[in-house]
Protein backbone atom coordinates (compact mmCIF):
# COMPACT_ATOMS: atom_id res chain seq x y z
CA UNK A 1 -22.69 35.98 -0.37
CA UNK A 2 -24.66 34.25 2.42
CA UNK A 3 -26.03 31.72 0.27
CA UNK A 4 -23.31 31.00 -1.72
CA UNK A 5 -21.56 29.99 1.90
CA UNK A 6 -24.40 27.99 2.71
CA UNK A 7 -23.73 26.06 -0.63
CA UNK A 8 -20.73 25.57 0.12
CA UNK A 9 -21.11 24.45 3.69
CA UNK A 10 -23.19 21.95 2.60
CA UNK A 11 -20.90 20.69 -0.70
CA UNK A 12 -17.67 19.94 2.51
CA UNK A 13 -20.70 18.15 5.04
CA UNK A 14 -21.27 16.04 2.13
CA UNK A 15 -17.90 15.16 0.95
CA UNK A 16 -17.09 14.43 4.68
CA UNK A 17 -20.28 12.36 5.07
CA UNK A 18 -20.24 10.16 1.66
CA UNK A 19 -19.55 6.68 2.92
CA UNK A 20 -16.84 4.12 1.60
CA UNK A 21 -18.30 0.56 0.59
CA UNK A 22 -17.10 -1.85 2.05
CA UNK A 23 -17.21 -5.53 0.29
CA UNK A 24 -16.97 -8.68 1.78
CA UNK A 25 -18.96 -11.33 0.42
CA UNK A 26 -15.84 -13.01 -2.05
CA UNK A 27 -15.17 -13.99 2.02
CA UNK A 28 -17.63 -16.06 2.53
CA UNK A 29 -18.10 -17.19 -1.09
CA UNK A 30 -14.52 -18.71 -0.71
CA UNK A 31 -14.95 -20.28 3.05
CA UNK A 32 -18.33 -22.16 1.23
CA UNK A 33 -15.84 -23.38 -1.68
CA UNK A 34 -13.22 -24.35 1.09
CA UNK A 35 -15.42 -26.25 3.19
CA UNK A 36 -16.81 -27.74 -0.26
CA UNK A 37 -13.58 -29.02 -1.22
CA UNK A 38 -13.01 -31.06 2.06
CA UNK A 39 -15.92 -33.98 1.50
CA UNK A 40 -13.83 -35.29 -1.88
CA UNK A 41 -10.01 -35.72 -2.97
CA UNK A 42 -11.31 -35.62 -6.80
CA UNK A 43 -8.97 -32.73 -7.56
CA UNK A 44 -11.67 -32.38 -10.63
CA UNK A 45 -14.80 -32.00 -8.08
CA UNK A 46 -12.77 -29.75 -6.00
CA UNK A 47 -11.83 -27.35 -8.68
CA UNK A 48 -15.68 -27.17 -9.46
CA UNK A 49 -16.23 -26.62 -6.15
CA UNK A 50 -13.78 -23.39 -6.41
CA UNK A 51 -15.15 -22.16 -9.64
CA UNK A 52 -19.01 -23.15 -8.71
CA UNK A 53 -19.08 -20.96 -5.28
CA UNK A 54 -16.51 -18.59 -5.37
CA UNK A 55 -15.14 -17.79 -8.94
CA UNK A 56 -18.61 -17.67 -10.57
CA UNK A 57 -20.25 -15.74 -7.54
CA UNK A 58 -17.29 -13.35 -7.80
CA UNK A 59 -17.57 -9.66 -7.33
CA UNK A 60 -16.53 -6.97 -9.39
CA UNK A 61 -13.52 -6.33 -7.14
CA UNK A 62 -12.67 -9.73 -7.54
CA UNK A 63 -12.92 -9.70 -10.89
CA UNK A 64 -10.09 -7.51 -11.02
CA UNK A 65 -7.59 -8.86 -8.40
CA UNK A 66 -8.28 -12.16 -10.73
CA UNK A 67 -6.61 -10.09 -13.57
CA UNK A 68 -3.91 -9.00 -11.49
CA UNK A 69 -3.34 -12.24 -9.38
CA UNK A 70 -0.40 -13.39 -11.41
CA UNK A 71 2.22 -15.75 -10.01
CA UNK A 72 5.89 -16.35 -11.18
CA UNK A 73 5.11 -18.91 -14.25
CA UNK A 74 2.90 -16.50 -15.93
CA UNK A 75 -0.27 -17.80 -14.71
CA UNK A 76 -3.83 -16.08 -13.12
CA UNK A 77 -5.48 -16.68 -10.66
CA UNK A 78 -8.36 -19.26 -11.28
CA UNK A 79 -10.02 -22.11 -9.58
CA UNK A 80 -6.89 -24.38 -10.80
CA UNK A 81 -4.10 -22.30 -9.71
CA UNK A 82 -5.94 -21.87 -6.75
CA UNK A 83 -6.69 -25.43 -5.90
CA UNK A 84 -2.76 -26.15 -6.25
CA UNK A 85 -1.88 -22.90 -4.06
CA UNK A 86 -4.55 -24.61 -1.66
CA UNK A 87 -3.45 -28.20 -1.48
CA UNK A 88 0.13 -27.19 -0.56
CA UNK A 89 -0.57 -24.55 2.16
CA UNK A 90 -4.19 -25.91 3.69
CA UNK A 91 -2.90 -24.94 7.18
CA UNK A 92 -2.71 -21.18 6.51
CA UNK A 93 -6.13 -21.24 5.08
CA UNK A 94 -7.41 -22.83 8.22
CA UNK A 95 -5.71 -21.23 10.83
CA UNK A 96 -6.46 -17.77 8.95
CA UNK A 97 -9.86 -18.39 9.28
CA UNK A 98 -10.73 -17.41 12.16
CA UNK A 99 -8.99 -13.95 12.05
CA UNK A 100 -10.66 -13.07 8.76
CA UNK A 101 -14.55 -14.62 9.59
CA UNK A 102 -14.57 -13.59 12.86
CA UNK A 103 -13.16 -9.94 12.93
CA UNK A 104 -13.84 -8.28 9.23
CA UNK A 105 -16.91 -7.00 10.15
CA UNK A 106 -16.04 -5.02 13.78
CA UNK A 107 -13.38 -3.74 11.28
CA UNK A 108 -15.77 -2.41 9.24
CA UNK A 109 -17.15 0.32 11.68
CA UNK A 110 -13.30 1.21 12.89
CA UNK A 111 -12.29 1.73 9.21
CA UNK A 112 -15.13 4.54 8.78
CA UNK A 113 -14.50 6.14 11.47
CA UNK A 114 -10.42 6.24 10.53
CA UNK A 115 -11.50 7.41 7.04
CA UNK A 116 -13.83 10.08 8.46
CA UNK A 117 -10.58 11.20 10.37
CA UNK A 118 -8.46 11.36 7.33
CA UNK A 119 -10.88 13.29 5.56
CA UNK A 120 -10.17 15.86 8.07
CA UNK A 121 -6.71 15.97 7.95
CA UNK A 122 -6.95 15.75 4.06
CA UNK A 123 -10.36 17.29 3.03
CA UNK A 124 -9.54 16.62 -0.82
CA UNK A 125 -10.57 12.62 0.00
CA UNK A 126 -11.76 10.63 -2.86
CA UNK A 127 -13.57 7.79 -1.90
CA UNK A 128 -13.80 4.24 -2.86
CA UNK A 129 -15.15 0.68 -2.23
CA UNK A 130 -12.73 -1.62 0.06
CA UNK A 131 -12.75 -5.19 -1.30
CA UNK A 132 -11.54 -8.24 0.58
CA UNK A 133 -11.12 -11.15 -1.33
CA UNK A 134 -8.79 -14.53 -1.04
CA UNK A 135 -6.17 -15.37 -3.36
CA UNK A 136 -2.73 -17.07 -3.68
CA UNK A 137 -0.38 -15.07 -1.03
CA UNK A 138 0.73 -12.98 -4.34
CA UNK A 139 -1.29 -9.38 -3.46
CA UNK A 140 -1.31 -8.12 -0.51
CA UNK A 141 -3.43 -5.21 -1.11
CA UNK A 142 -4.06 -2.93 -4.50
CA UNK A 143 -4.96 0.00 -5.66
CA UNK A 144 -7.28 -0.06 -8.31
CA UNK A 145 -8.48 3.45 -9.44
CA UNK A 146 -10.04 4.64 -6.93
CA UNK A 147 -10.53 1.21 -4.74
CA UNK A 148 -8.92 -1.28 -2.84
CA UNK A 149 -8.37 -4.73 -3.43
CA UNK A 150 -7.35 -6.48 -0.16
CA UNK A 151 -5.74 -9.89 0.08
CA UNK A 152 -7.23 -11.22 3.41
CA UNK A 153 -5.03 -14.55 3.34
CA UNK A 154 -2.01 -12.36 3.43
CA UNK A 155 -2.75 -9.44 5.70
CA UNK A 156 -4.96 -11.27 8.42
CA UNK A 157 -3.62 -12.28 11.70
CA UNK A 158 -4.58 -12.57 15.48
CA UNK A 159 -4.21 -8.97 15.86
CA UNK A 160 -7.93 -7.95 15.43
CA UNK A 161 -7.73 -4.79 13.43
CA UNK A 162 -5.32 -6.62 10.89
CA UNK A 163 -7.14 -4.85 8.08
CA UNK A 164 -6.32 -1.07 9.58
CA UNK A 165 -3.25 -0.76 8.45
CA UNK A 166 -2.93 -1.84 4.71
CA UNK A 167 -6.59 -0.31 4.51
CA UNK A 168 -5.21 3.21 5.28
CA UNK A 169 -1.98 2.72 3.15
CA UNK A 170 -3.50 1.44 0.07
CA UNK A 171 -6.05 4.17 0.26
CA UNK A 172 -3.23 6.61 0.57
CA UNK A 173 -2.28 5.30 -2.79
CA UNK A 174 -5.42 6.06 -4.69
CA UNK A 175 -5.47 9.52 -2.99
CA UNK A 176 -1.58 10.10 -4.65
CA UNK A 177 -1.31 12.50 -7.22
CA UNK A 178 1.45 9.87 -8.38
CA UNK A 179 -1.36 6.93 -9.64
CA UNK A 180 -3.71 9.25 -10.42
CA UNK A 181 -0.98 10.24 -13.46
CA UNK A 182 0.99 6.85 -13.62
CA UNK A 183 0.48 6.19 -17.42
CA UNK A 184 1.27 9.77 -18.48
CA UNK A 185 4.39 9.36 -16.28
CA UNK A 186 6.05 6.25 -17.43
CA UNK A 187 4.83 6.50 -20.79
CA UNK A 188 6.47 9.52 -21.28
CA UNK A 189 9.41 9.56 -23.66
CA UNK A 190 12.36 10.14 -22.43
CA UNK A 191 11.28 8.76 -18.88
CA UNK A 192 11.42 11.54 -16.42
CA UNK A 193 10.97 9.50 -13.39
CA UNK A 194 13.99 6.30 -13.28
CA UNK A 195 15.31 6.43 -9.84
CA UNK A 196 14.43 4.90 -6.19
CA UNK A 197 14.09 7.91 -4.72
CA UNK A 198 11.25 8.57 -5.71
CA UNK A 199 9.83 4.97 -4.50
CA UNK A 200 10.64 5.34 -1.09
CA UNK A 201 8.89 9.12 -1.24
CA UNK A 202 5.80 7.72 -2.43
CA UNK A 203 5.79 4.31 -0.16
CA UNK A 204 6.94 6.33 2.82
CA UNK A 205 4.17 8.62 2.10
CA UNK A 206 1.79 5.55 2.02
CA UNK A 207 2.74 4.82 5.56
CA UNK A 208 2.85 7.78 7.06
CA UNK A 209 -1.05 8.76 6.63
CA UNK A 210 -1.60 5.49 7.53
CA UNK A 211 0.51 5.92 10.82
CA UNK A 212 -1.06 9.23 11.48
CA UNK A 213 -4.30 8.18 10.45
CA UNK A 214 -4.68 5.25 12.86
CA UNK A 215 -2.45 6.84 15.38
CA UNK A 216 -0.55 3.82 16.56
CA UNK A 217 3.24 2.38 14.88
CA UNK A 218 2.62 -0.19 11.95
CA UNK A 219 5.57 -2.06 13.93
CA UNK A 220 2.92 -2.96 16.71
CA UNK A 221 0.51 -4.98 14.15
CA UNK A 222 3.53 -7.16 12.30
CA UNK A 223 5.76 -9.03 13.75
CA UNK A 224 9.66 -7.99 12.67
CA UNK A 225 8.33 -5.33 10.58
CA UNK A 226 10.53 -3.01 8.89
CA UNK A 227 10.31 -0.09 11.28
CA UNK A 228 11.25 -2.23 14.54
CA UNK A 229 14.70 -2.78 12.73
CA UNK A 230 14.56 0.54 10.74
CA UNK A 231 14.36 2.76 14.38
CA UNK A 232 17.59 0.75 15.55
CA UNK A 233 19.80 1.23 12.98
CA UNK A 234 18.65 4.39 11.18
CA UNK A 235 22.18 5.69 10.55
CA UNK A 236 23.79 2.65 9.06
CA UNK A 237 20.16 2.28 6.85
CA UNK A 238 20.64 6.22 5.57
CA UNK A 239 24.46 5.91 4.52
CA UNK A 240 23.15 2.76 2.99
CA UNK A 241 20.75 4.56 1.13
CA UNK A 242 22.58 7.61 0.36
CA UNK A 243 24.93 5.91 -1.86
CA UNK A 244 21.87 3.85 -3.67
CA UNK A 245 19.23 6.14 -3.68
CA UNK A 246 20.13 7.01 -7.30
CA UNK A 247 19.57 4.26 -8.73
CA UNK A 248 17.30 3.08 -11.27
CA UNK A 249 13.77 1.68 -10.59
CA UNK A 250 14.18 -1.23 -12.30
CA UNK A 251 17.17 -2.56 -10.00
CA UNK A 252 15.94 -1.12 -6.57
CA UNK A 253 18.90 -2.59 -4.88
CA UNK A 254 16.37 -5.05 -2.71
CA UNK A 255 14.93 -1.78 -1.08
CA UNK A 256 11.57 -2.72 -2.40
CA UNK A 257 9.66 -5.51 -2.57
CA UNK A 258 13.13 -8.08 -1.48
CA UNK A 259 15.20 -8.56 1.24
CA UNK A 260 18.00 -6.24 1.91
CA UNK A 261 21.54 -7.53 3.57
CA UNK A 262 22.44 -5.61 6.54
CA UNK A 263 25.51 -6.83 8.76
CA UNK A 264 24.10 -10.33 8.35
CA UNK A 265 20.37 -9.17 8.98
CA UNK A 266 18.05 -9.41 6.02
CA UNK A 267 15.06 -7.07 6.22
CA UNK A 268 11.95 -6.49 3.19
CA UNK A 269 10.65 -3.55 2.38
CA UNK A 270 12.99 -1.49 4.55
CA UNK A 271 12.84 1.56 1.91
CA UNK A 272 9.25 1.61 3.05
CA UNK A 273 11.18 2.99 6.22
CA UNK A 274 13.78 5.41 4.89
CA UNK A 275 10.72 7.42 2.96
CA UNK A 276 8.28 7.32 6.26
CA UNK A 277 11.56 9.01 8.04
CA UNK A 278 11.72 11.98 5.12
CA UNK A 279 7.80 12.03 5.12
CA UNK A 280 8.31 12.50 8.85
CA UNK A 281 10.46 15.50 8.51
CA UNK A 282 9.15 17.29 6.10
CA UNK A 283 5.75 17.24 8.43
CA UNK A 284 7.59 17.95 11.40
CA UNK A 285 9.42 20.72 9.78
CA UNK A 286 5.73 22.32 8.23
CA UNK A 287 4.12 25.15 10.46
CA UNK A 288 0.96 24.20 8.76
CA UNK A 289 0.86 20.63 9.01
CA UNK A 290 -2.34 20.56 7.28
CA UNK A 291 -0.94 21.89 4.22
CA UNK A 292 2.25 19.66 4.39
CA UNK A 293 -0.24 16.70 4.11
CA UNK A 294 -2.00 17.70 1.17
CA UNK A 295 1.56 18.92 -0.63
CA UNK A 296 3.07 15.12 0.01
CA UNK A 297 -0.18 13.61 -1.23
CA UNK A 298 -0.10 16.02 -4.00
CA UNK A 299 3.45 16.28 -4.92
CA UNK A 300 4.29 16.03 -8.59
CA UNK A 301 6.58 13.29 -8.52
CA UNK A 302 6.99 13.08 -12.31
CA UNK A 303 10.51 13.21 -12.33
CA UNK A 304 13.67 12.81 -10.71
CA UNK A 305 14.05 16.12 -9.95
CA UNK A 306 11.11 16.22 -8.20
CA UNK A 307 11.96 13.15 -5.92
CA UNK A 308 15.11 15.11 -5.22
CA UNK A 309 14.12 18.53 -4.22
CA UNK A 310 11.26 16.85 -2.14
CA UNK A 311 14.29 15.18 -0.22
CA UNK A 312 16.04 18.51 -0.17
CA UNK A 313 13.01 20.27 1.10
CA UNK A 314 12.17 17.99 4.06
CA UNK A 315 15.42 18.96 5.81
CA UNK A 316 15.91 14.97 6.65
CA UNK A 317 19.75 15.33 5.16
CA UNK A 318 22.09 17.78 6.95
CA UNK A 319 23.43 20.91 4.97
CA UNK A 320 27.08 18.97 4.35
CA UNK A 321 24.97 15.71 2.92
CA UNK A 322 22.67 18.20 0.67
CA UNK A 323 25.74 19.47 -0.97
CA UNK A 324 27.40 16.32 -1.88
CA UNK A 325 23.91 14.71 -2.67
CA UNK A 326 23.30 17.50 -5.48
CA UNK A 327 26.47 16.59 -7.05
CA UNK A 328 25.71 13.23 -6.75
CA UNK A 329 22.40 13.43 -8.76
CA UNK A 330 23.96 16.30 -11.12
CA UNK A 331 26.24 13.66 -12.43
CA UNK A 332 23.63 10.79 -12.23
CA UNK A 333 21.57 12.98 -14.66
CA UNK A 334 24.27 13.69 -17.43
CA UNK A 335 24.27 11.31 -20.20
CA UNK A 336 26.05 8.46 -20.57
């Protein structure tokens, strides 16, 4: 009995110990390639420049968020696309600079240590590599598997732990029982899983660990973020979102991803905000707050159903709402 505790002693110290790779080279591969492209306006020379340094040196991360760099016409990203994205917005690339050379790597050390944390507030932790690379303002930060793919000309800013919070959300992502089963889910026939609900659950999820994980409000790294509207005007958001949140995922009602329309006030992303606020209840309602963790990480969201009772479980929608919300989704599940 003894030894098979000392076995297993040692199986958590090294789970808790393994280290997450961090990748940053595609960084300075693409500053070389910048810097190239300055001493000619031969748009030819300069896209060799782009292909010669920083395409062809490209990591394996990159690699990927190449595949899944994909703009509005259709097109990847590659040292021509890039060149064009370049040539029209030089000035971010410049004045981003300095944020992502001169910060990344006293990031480096604070992103263990907040990963070490959220090991021990979720000791099931799978880790992966971190990869920062530069792109066309398309991804701001991926999950891929079990890794991250970072888009540092999005996310960095004068704010010198810029990378914290995406870092922790994204990773929240690969830890998600949701993407761990995302082909068996929507390649299931009928789909199971067709309404927002369930995209503000696993988004708000997303920022939640990464809000108790770092400890401070994502509103204090962006500027007019979501939450700094979202804490205002809670109520009007939720009766928003109570008579949308049945809707189907593939017209989100500009919850997601688009600006939503409120008394004159367009906001992105503010369903990001209505699922941290049921994440938040459902922990603060949890004796073991441990446990409630792991069950939102975990949660089966495979279906509609299971978006809903999650809702109904965190206690964010009063006894009155609950009732007229379950005959609400009754009749949004009865077919047409």
């Amino acid at each position: 009995m003894r030894l098979i505790s000392v076995i297993l002693m040692l199986l958590v110290t090294h789970r808790m110990s393994a280290q997450v790779n961090i990748y940053t080279v595609d960084l300075t591969n693409f500053y070389v390639a910048f810097d190239s492209i300055q001493t000619t306006t031969d748009t030819l020379k300069q896209q060799s420049y782009l292909q010669t340094y920083y395409f062809d040196k490209a990591s394996t991360g990159l690699k990927k968020f190449i595949e899944l760099d994909i703009d509005r016409n259709n097109e990847k990203l590659s040292a021509k696309t890039l060149l064009r994205h370049i040539a029209k917005n030089k000035d971010l690339y410049i004045r981003k600079r300095q944020w992502i050379t001169s910060t990344i790597d006293s990031q480096k050390k604070i992103i263990e240590k907040k990963i070490k944390l959220y090991k021990t507030l979720y000791p099931e932790f799978v880790d992966g590599n971190i990869v920062f690379v530069i792109g066309r303002e398309i991804i701001v930060g991926k999950s891929n598997g079990k890794d991250l793919l970072i888009g540092a000309e999005v996310m960095a800013s004068e704010n010198r732990e810029w990378a914290l919070p995406i870092v922790l959300h994204e990773y929240t992502h690969t830890q998600q029982w949701i993407f761990k089963n995302i082909d068996k889910i929507f390649s299931k026939q009928p789909l199971q899983l067709t309404q927002i609900l369930a995209n503000a659950i696993w988004e708000g999820n997303a920022d939640f660990m990464a809000e108790k994980v770092y400890g401070r409000p994502l509103e204090n790294f962006y500027p007019n973020h979501y939450n700094e509207f979202g804490y205002k005007h809670e109520k009007l958001i939720w009766e928003r979102f109570k008579q949308e949140l049945f809707s189907p995922l593939t017209d989100n009602k500009q919850w997601f991803y688009a600006d939503k329309e409120f008394n004159g006030k367009k906001v992105r992303d503010i369903g990001y905000f209505m699922g941290n606020q049921i994440c938040k209840a459902y922990y603060n309602k949890a004796k073991d707050k441990k446990k409630a963790i792991a069950e939102m990480i975990n949660l089966q969201l495979d279906s509609d159903e299971s978006a809903f009772k999650f809702l109904v479980n965190s206690g964010y929608a009063t006894q009155d709402e609950i009732v007229e919300l379950t005959k609400r989704f009754n009749e949004s599940k009865r077919p047409n």
